[in-house]
Protein backbone atom coordinates (compact mmCIF):
# COMPACT_ATOMS: atom_id res chain seq x y z
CA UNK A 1 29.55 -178.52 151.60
CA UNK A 2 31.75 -177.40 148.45
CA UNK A 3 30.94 -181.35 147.05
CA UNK A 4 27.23 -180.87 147.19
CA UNK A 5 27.90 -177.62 145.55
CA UNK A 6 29.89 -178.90 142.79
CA UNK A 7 27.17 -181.24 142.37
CA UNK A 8 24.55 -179.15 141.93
CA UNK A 9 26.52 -177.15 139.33
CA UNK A 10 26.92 -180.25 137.36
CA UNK A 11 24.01 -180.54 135.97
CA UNK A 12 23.82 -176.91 134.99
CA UNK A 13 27.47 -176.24 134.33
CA UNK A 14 29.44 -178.36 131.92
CA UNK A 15 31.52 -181.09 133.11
CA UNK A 16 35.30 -179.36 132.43
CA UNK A 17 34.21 -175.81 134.13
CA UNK A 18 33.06 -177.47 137.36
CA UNK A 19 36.38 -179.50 137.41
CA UNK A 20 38.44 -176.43 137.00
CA UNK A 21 36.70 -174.38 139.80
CA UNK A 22 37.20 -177.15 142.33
CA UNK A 23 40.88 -177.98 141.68
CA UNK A 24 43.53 -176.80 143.94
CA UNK A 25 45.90 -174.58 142.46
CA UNK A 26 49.11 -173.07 143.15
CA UNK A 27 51.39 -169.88 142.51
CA UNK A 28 53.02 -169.84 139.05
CA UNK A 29 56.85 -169.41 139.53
CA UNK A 30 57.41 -170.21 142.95
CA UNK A 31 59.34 -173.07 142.77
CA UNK A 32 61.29 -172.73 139.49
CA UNK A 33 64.76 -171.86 139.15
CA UNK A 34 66.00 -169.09 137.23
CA UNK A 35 66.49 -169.62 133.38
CA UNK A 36 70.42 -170.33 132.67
CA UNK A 37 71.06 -171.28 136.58
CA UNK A 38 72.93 -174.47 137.47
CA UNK A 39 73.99 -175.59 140.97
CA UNK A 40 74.11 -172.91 143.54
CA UNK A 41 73.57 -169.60 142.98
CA UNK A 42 75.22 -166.42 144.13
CA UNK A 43 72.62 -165.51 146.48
CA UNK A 44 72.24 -169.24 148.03
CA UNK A 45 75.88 -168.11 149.63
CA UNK A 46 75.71 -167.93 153.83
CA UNK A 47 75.94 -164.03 154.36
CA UNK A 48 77.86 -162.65 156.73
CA UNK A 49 77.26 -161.23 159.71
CA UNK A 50 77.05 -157.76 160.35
CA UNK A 51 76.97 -157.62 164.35
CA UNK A 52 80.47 -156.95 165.17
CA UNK A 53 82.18 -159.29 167.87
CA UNK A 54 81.79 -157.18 170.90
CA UNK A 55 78.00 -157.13 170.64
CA UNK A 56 78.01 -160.89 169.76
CA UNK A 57 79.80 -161.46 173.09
CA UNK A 58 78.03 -158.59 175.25
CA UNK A 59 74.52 -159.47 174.48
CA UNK A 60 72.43 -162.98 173.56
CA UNK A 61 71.69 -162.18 170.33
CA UNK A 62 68.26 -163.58 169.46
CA UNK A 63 66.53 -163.57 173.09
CA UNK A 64 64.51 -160.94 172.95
CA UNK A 65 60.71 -161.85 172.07
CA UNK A 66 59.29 -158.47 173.47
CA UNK A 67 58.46 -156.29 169.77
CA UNK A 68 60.03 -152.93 171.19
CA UNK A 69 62.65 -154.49 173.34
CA UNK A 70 66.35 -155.21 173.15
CA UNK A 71 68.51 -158.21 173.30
CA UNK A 72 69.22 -158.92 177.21
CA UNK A 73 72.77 -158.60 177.97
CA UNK A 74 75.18 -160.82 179.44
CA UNK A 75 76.15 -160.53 183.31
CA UNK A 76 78.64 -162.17 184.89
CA UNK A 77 78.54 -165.46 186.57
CA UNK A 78 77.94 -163.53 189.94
CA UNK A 79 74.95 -162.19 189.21
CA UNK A 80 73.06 -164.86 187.76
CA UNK A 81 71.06 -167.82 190.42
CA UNK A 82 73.25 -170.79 192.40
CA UNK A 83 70.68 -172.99 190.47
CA UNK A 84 71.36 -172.61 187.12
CA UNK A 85 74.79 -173.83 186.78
CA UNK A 86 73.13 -176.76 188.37
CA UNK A 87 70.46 -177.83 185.52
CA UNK A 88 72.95 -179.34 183.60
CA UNK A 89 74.41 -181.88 186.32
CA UNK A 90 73.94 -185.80 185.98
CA UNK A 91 71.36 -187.16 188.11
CA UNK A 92 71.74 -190.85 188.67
CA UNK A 93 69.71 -193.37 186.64
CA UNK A 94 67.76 -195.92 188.29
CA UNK A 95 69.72 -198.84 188.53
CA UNK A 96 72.42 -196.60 190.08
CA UNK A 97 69.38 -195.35 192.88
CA UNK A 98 68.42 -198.89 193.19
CA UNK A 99 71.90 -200.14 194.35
CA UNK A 100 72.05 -197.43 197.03
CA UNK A 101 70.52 -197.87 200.22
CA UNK A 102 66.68 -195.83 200.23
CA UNK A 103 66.90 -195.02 203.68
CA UNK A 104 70.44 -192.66 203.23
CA UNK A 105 69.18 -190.87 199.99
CA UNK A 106 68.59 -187.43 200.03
CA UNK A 107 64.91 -185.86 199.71
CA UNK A 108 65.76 -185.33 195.86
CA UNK A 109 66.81 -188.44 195.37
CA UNK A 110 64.28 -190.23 197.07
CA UNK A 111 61.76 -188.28 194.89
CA UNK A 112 63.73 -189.49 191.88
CA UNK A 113 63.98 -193.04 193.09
CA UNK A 114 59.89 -193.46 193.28
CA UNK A 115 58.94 -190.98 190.40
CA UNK A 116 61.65 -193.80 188.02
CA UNK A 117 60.43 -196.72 189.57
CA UNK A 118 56.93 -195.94 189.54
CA UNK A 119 57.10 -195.11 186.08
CA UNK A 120 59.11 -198.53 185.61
CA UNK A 121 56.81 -200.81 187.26
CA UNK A 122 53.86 -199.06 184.94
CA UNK A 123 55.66 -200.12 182.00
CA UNK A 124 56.44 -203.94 182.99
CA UNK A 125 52.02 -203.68 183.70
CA UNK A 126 51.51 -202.50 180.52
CA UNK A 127 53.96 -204.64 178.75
CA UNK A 128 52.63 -207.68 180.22
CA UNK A 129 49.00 -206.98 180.00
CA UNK A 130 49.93 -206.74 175.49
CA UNK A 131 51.45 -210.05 175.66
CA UNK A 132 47.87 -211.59 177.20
């Protein structure tokens, strides 16, 4: 729509004003280094922090995303689920589920096992139907 209205100008406007009003333009200044700077400035310097170590290691600074609330605090390992200090465990790859017998897995496993191989025998399909 802003072409076919820069076209229609044309022919009333002159040629250089209806180039200036449809260029994009930018802030002046907001890229530009200060006159008389070299290299890093002062203020590019890493500040440092003004939380003092016992908040740091009493609360997760940064978690909060409510806009009135407050950083959640840390509990001890007691108090928090048997599940998460789990998340972060191997599980084993294919080849490794493969080499074990199907019928002794556990139900976790066994849902590993078919979700990897499924997924595996989708990409040999898809590989080989490329090559043809």
């Amino acid at each position: 729509m802003a072409m076919s209205y820069t076209r229609s100008l044309k022919y009333i406007i002159p040629k250089e004003a209806v180039g200036m009003m449809s260029r994009r333009t930018f802030a002046a200044g907001g890229g530009k280094a200060k006159k008389g700077s070299k290299g890093g400035a002062a203020g590019d310097a890493p500040k440092a922090s003004i939380l003092s170590k016992e908040v740091k290691s009493s609360t997760v600074v940064g978690a909060n995303t409510l806009k009135d609330g407050a950083d959640p605090k840390i509990m001890a390992d007691s108090e928090y689920p048997d599940w998460l200090w789990h998340l972060l465990d191997k599980k084993p790859a294919l080849s490794e589920l493969r080499r074990k017998n199907v019928e002794t897995l556990p139900y976790e496993e066994l849902k590993r096992f078919v979700k990897l191989d499924n997924r595996a025998r989708i990409k040999d399909n898809n590989s080989l139907k490329a090559k043809n």
